[in-house]
N, C-alpha and C. Protein backbone atom coordinates (compact mmCIF):
# COMPACT_ATOMS: atom_id res chain seq x y z
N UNK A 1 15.24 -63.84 10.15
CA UNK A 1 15.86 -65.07 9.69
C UNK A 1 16.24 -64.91 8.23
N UNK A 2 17.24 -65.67 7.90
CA UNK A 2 17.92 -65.65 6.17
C UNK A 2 17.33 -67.02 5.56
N UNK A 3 17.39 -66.75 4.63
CA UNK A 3 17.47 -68.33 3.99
C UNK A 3 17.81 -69.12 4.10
N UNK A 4 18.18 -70.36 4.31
CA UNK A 4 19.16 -71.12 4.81
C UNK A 4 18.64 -72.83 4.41
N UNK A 5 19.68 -73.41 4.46
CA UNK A 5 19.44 -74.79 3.41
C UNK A 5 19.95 -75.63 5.08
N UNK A 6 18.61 -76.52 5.43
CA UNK A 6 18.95 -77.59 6.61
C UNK A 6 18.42 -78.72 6.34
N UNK A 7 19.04 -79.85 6.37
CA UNK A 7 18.79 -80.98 6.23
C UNK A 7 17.70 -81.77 5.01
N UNK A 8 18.51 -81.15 3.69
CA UNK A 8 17.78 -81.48 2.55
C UNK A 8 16.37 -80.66 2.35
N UNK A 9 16.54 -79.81 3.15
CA UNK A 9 15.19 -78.59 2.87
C UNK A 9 15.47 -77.60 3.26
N UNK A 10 15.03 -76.47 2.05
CA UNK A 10 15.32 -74.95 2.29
C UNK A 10 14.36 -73.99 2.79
N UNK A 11 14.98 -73.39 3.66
CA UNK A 11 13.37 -72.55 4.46
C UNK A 11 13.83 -71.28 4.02
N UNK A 12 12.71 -70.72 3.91
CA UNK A 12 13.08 -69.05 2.55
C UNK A 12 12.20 -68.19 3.13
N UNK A 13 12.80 -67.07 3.58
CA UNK A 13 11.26 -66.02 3.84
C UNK A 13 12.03 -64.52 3.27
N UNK A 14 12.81 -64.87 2.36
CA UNK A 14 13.57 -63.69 1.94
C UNK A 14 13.28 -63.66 0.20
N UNK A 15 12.34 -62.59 0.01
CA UNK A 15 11.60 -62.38 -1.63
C UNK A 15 13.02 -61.90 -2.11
N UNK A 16 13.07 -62.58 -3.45
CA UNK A 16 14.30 -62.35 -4.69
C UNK A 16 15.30 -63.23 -4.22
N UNK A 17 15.14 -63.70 -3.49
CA UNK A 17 16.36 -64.92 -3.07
C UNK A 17 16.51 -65.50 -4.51
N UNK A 18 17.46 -65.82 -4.83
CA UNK A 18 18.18 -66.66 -5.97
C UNK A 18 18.77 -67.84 -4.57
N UNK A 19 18.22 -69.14 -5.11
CA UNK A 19 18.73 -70.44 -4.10
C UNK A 19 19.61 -71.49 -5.47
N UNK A 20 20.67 -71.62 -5.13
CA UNK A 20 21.03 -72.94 -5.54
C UNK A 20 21.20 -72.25 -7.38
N UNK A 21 21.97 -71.19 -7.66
CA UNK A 21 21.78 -70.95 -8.90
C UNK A 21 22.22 -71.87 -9.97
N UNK A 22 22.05 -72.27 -11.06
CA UNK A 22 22.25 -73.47 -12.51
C UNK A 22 22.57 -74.82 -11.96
N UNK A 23 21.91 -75.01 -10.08
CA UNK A 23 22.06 -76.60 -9.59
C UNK A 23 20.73 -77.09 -10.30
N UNK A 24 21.16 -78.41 -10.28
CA UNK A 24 19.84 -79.23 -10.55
C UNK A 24 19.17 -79.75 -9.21
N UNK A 25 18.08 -79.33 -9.07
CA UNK A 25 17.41 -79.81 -7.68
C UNK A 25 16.28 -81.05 -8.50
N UNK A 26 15.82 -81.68 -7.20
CA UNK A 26 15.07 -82.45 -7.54
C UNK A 26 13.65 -82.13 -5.97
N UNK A 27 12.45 -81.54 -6.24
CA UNK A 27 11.76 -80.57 -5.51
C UNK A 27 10.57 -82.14 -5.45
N UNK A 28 10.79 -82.73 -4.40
CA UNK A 28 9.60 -83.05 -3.53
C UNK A 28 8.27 -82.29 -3.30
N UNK A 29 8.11 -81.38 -2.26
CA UNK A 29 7.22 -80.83 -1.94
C UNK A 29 7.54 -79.60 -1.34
N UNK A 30 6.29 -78.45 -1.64
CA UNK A 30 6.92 -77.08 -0.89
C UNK A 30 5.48 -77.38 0.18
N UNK A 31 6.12 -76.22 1.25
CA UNK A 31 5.06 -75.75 2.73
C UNK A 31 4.68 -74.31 3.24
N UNK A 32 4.05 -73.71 2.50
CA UNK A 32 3.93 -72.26 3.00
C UNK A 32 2.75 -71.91 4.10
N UNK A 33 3.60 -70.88 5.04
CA UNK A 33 3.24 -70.66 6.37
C UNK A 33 2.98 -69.31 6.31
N UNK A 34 1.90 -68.38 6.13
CA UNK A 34 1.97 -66.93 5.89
C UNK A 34 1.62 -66.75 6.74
N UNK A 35 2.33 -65.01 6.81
CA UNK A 35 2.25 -64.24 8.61
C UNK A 35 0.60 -63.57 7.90
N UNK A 36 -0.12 -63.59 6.92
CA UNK A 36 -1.22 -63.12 7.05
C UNK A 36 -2.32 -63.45 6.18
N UNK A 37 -3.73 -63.11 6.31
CA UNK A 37 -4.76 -63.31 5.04
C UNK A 37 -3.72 -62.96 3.96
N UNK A 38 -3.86 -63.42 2.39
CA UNK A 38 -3.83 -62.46 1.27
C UNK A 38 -2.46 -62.46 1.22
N UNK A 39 -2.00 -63.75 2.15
CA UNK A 39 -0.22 -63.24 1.93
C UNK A 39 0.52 -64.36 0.39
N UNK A 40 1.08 -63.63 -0.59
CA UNK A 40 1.55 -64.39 -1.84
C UNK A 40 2.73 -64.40 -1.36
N UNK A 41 2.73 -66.03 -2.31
CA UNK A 41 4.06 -66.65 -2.75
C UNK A 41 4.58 -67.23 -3.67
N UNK A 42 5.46 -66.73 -4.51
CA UNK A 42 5.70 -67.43 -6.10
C UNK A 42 7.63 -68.05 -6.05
N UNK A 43 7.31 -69.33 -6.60
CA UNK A 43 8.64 -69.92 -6.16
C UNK A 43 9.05 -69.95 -8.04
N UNK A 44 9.92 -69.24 -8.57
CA UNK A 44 11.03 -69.26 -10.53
C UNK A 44 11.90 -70.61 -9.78
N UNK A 45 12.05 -71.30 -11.29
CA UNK A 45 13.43 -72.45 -11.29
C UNK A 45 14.29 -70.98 -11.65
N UNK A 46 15.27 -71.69 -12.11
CA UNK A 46 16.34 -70.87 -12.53
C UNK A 46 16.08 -70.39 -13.69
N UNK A 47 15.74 -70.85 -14.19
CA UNK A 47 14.57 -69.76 -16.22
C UNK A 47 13.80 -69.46 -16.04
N UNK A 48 13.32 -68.97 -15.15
CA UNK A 48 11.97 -68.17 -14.90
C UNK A 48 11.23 -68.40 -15.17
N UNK A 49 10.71 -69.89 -15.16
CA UNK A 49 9.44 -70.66 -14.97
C UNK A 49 8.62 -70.83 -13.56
N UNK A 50 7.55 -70.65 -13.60
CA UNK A 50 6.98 -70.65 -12.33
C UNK A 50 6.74 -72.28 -12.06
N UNK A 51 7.68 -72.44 -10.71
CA UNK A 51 7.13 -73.91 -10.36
C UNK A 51 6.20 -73.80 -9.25
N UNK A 52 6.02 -72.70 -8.63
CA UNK A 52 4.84 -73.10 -7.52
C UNK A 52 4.23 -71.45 -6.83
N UNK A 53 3.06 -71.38 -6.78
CA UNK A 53 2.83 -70.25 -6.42
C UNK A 53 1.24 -70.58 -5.84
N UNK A 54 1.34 -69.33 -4.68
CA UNK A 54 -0.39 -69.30 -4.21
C UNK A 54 -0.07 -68.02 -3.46
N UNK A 55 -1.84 -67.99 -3.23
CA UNK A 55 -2.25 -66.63 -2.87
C UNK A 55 -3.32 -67.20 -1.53
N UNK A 56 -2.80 -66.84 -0.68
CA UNK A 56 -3.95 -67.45 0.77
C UNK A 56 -5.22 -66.82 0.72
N UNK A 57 -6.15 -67.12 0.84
CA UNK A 57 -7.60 -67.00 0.75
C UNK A 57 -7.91 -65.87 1.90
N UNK A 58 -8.97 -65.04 1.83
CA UNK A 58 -8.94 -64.13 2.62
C UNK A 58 -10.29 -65.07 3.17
N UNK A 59 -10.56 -66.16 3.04
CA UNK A 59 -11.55 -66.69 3.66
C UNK A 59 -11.61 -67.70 5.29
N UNK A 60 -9.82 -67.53 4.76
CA UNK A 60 -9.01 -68.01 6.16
C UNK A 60 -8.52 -67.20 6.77
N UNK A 61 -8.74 -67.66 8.45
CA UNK A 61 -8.85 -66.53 9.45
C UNK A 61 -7.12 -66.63 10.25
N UNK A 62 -7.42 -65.64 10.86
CA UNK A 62 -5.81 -65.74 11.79
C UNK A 62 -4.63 -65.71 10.88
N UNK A 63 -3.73 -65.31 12.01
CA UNK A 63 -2.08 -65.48 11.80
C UNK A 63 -2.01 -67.48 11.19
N UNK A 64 -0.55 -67.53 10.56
CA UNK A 64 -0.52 -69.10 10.52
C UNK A 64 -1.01 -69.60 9.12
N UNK A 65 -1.50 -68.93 8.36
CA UNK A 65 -2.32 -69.82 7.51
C UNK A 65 -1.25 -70.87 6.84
N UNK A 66 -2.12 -71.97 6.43
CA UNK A 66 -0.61 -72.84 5.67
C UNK A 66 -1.76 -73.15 4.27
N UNK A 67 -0.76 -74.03 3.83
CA UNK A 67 -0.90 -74.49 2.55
C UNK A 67 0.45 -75.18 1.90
N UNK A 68 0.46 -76.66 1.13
CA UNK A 68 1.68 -77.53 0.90
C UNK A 68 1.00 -77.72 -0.67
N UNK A 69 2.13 -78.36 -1.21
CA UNK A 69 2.24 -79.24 -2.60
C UNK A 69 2.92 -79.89 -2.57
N UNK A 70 2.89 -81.30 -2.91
CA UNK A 70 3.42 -82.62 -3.31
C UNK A 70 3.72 -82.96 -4.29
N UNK A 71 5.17 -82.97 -4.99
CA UNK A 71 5.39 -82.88 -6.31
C UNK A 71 5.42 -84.36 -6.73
N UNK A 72 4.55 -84.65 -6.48
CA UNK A 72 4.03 -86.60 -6.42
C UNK A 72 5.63 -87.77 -6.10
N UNK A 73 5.13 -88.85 -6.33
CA UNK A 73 6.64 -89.80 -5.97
C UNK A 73 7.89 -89.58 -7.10
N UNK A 74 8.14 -89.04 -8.18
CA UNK A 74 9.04 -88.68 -8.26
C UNK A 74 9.48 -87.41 -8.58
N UNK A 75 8.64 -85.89 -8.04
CA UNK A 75 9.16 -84.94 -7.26
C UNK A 75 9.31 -83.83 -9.13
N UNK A 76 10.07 -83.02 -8.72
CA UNK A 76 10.26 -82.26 -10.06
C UNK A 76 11.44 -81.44 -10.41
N UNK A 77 12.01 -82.08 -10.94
CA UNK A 77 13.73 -81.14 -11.13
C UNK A 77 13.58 -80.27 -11.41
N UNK A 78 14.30 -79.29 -11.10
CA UNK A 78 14.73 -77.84 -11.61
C UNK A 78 16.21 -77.80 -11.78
N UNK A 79 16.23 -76.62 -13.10
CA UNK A 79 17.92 -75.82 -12.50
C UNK A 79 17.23 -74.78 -11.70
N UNK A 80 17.81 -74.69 -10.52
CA UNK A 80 17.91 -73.66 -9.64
C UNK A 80 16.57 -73.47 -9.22
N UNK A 81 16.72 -72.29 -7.79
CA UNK A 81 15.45 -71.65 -7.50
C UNK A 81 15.41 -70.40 -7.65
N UNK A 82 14.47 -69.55 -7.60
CA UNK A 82 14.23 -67.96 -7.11
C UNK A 82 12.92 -68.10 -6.58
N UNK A 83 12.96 -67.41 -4.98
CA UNK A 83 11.85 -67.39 -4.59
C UNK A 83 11.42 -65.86 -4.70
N UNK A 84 10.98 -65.58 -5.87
CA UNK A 84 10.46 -64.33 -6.61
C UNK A 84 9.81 -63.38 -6.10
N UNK A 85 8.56 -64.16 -4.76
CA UNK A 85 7.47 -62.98 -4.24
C UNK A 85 7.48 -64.06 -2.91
N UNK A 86 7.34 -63.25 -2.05
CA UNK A 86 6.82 -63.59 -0.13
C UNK A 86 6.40 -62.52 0.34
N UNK A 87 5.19 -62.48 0.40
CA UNK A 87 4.81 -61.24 1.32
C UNK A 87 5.18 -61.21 2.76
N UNK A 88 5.02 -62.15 3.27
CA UNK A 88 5.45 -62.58 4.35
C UNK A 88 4.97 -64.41 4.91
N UNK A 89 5.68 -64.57 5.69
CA UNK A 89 5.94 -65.95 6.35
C UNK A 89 6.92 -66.64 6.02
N UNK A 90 6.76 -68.32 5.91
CA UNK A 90 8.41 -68.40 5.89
C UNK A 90 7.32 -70.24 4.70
N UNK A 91 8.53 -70.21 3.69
CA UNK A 91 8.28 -71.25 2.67
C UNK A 91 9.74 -72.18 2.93
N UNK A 92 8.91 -73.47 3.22
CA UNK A 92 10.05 -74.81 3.28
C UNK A 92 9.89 -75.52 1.69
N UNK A 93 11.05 -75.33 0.99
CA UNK A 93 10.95 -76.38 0.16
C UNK A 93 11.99 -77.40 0.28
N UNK A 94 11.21 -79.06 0.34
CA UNK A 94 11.66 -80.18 0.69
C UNK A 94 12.61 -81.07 -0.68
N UNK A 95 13.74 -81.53 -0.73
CA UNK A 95 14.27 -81.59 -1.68
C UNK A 95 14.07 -83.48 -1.95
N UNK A 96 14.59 -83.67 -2.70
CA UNK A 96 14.67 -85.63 -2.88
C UNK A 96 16.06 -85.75 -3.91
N UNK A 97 16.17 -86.46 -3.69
CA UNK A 97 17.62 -87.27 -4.42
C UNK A 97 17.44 -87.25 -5.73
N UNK A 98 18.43 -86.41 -6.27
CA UNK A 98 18.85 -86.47 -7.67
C UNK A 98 18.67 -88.24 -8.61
């Protein structure tokens, strides 16, 4: 699967993706789904600020692991994305109205 932007949320499982370059987003909440223990994920705005990143716990078992963030009720603008690191699985980030 590619990256691909559906219905006000972008599902990403492609590391170095540049999404949405010098747009202004407004980032609700992200959802990461890793294909394993120990699997990282680091989401750059467009200046290479880290807006969201984790590392799944090797204390959680099986395929599937998840993990979300809620960028509270009014969410967190960025210019742009880069989803910088995915080891594997697939990251939804949910967008909100400018």
């Amino acid at each position: 699967m590619a990256n691909e932007l559906l219905n006000g949320r972008y599902v990403l499982d492609t590391a170095e993706s540049v999404v949405a370059a010098g747009t202004a987003l407004r980032l609700a909440s992200v959802w990461f789904t890793g294909a394993a223990n120990e699997d990282d994920c680091i989401l750059h705005d467009g200046n290479g600020k880290v807006v969201w990143s984790c590392k799944l716990g090797t204390l959680l078992t099986g395929i599937g692991n998840q993990v979300g963030h809620n960028f509270g009720k009014d969410g967190t603008v960025v210019d742009g994305l880069d989803l910088d690191t995915i080891d594997g699985g697939i990251l939804i980030v949910y967008l909100a109205k400018l």
